[in-house]
C-alpha atoms as a PDB file:
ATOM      1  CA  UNK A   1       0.000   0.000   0.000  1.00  0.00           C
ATOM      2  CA  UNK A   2       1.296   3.128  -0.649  1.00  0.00           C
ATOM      3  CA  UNK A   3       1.645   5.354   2.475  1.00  0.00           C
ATOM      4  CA  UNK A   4       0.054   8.613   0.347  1.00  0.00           C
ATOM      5  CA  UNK A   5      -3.446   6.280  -0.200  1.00  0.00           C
ATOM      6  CA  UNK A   6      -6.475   7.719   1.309  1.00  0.00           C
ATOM      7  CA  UNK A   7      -7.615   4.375   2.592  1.00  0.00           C
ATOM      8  CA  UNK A   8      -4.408   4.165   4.533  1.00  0.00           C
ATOM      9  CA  UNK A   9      -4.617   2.519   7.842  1.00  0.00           C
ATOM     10  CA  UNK A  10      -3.352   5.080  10.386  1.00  0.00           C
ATOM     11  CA  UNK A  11      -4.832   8.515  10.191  1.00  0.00           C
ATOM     12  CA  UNK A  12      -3.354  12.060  11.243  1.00  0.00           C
ATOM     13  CA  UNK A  13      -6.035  14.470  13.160  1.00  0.00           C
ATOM     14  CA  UNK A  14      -6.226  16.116   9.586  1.00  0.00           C
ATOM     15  CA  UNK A  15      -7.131  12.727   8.248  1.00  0.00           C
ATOM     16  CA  UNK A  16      -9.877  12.170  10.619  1.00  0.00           C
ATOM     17  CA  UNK A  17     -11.224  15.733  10.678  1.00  0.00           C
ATOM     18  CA  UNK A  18     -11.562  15.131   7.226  1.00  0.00           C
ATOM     19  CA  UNK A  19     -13.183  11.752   7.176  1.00  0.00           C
ATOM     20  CA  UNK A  20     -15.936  13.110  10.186  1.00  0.00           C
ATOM     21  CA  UNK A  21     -16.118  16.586   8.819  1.00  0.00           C
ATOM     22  CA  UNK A  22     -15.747  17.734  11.667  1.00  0.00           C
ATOM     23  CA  UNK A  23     -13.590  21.175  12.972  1.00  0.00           C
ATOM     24  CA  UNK A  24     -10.134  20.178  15.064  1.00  0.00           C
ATOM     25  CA  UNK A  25     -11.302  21.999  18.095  1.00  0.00           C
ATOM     26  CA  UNK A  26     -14.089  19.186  18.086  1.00  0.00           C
ATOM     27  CA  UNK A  27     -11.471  16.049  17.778  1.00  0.00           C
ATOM     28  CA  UNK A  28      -9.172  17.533  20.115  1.00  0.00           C
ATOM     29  CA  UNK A  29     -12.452  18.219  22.814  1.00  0.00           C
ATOM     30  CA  UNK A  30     -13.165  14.392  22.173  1.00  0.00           C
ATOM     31  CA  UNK A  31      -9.838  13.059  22.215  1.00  0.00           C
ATOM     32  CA  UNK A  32      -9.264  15.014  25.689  1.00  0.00           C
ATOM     33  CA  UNK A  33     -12.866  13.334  27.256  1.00  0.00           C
ATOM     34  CA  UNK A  34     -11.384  10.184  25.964  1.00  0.00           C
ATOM     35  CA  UNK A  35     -14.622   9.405  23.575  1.00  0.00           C
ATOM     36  CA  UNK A  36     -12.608   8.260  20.848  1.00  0.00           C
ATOM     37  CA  UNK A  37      -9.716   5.424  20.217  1.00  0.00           C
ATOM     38  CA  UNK A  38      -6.760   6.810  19.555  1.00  0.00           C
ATOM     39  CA  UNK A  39      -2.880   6.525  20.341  1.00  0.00           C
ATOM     40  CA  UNK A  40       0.309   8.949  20.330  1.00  0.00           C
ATOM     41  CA  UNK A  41       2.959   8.747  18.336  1.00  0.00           C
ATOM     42  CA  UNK A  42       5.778  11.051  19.505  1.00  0.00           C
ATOM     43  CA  UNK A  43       3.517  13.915  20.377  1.00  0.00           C
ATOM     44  CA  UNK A  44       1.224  13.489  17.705  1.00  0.00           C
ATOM     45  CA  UNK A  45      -2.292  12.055  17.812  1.00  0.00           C
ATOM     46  CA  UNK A  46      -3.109   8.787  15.320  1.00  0.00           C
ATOM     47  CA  UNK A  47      -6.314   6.724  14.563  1.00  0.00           C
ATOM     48  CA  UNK A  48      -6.553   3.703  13.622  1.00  0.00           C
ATOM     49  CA  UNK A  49      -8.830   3.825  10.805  1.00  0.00           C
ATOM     50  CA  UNK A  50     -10.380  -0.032  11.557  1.00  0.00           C
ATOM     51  CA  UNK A  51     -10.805   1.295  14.900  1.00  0.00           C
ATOM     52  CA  UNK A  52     -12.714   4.586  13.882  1.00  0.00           C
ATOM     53  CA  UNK A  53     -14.992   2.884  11.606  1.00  0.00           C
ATOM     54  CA  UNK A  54     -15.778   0.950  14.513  1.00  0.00           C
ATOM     55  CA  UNK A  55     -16.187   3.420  16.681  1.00  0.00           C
ATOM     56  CA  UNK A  56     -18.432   5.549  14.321  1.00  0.00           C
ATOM     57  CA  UNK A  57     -20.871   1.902  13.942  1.00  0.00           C
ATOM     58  CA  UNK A  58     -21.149   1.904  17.876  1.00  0.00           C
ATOM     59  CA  UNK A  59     -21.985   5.837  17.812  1.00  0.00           C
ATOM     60  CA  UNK A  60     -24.626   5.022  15.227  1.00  0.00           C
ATOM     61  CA  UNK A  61     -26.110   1.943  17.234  1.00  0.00           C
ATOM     62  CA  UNK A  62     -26.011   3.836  20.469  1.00  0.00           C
ATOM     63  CA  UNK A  63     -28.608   7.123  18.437  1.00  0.00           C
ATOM     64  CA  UNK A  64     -31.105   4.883  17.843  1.00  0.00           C
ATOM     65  CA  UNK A  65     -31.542   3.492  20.689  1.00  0.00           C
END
């Protein structure tokens, strides 16, 4: 796989903003409350994408309920 694919496995916080359309401030506010998997590398944030898309499925499940 080439590391500049889309589909890539780990994601940056641009990645994932991207991906949830949501604003940083909003990742960062959720990383911080500890609502969403996700793992340092030096002193950057990464997300595992299998983990996210898991993640987001729960999130789903839990709305309409």
């Amino acid at each position: 796989m080439k590391p500049m694919e889309r589909d890539h496995e780990i994601l940056t916080v641009k990645d994932l903003c991207d991906l949830l359309q949501i604003h940083q401030s909003t990742l960062y506010k959720l990383i911080k409350a500890g609502k969403i998997p996700t793992f340092r590398l030096g002193s950057d944030w990464r997300f595992r994408r299998s983990q996210i898309m898991r993640w987001i499925a729960e999130q789903t499940v839990g709305a309409h309920q």
